[in-house]
C-alpha atoms as a PDB file:
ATOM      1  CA  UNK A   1     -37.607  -0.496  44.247  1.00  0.00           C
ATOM      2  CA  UNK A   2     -41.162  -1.682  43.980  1.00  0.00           C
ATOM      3  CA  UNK A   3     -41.683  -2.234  47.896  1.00  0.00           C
ATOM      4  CA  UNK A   4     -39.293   1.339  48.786  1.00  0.00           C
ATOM      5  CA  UNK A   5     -41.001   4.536  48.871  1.00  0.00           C
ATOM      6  CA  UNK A   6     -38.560   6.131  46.151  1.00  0.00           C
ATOM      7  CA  UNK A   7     -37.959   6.944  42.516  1.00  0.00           C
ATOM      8  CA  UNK A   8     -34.696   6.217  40.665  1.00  0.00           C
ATOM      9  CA  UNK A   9     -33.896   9.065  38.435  1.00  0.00           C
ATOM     10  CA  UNK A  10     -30.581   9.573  35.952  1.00  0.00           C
ATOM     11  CA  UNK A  11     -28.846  12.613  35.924  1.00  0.00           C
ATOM     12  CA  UNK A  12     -26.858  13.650  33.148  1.00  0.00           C
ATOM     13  CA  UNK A  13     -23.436  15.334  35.073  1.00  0.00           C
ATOM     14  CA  UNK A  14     -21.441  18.015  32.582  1.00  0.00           C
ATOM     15  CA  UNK A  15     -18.252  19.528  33.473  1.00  0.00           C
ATOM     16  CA  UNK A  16     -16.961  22.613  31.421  1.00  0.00           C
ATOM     17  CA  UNK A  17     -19.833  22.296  28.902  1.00  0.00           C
ATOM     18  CA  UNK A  18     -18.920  18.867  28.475  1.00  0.00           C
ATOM     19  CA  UNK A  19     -21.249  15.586  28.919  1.00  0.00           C
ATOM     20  CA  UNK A  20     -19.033  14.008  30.853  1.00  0.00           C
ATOM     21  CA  UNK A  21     -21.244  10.817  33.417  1.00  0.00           C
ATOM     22  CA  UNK A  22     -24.466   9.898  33.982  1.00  0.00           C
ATOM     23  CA  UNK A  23     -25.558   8.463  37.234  1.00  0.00           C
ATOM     24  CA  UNK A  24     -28.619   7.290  39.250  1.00  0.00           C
ATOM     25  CA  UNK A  25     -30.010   9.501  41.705  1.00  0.00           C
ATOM     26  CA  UNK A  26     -32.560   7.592  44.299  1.00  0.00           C
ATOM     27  CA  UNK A  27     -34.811   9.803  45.886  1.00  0.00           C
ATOM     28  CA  UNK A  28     -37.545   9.508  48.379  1.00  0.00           C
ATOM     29  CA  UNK A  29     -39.373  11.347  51.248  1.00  0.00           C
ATOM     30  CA  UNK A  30     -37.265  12.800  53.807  1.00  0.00           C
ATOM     31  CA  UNK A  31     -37.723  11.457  57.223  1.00  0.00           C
ATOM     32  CA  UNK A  32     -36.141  11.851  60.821  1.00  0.00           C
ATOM     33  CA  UNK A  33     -34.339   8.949  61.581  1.00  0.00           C
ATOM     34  CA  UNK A  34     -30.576   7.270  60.967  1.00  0.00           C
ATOM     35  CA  UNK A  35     -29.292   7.182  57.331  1.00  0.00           C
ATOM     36  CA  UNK A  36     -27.076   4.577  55.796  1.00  0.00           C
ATOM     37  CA  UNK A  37     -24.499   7.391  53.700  1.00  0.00           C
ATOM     38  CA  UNK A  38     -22.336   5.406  50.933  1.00  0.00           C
ATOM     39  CA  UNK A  39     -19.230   7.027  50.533  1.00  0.00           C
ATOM     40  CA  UNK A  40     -19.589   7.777  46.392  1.00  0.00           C
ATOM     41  CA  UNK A  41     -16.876   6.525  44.266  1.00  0.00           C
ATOM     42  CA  UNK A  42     -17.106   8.218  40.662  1.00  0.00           C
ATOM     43  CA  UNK A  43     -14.235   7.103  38.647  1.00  0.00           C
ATOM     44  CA  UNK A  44     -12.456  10.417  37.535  1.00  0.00           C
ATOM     45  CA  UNK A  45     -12.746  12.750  39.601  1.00  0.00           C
ATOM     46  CA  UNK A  46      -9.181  12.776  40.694  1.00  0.00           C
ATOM     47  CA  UNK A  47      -7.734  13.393  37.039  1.00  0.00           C
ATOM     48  CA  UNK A  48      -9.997  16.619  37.436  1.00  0.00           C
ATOM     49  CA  UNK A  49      -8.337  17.686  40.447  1.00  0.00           C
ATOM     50  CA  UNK A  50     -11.758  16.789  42.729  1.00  0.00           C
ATOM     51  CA  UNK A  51     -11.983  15.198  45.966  1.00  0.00           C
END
């Protein structure tokens, strides 16, 4: 992360006024170009009835 232009941040996810995950966010300046998307996988989010 030292050599990327980016910052990692972690952001506290509630659902229903419930804590409920925290993840890491990576974020960086937006440029024209291709972009690698990952296809997130956030153990679950089925049980709650999301996609």
């Amino acid at each position: 992360m030292e050599q990327a232009d980016t910052i990692r941040v972690e952001v506290a996810v509630q659902y229903r006024t419930r804590s409920w995950q925290t993840i890491e966010v990576d974020l960086g300046p937006a440029k024209a170009g291709p972009v690698d998307l990952v296809d997130p996988h956030v153990q679950g989010l089925a049980e709650l009835g999301i996609r």
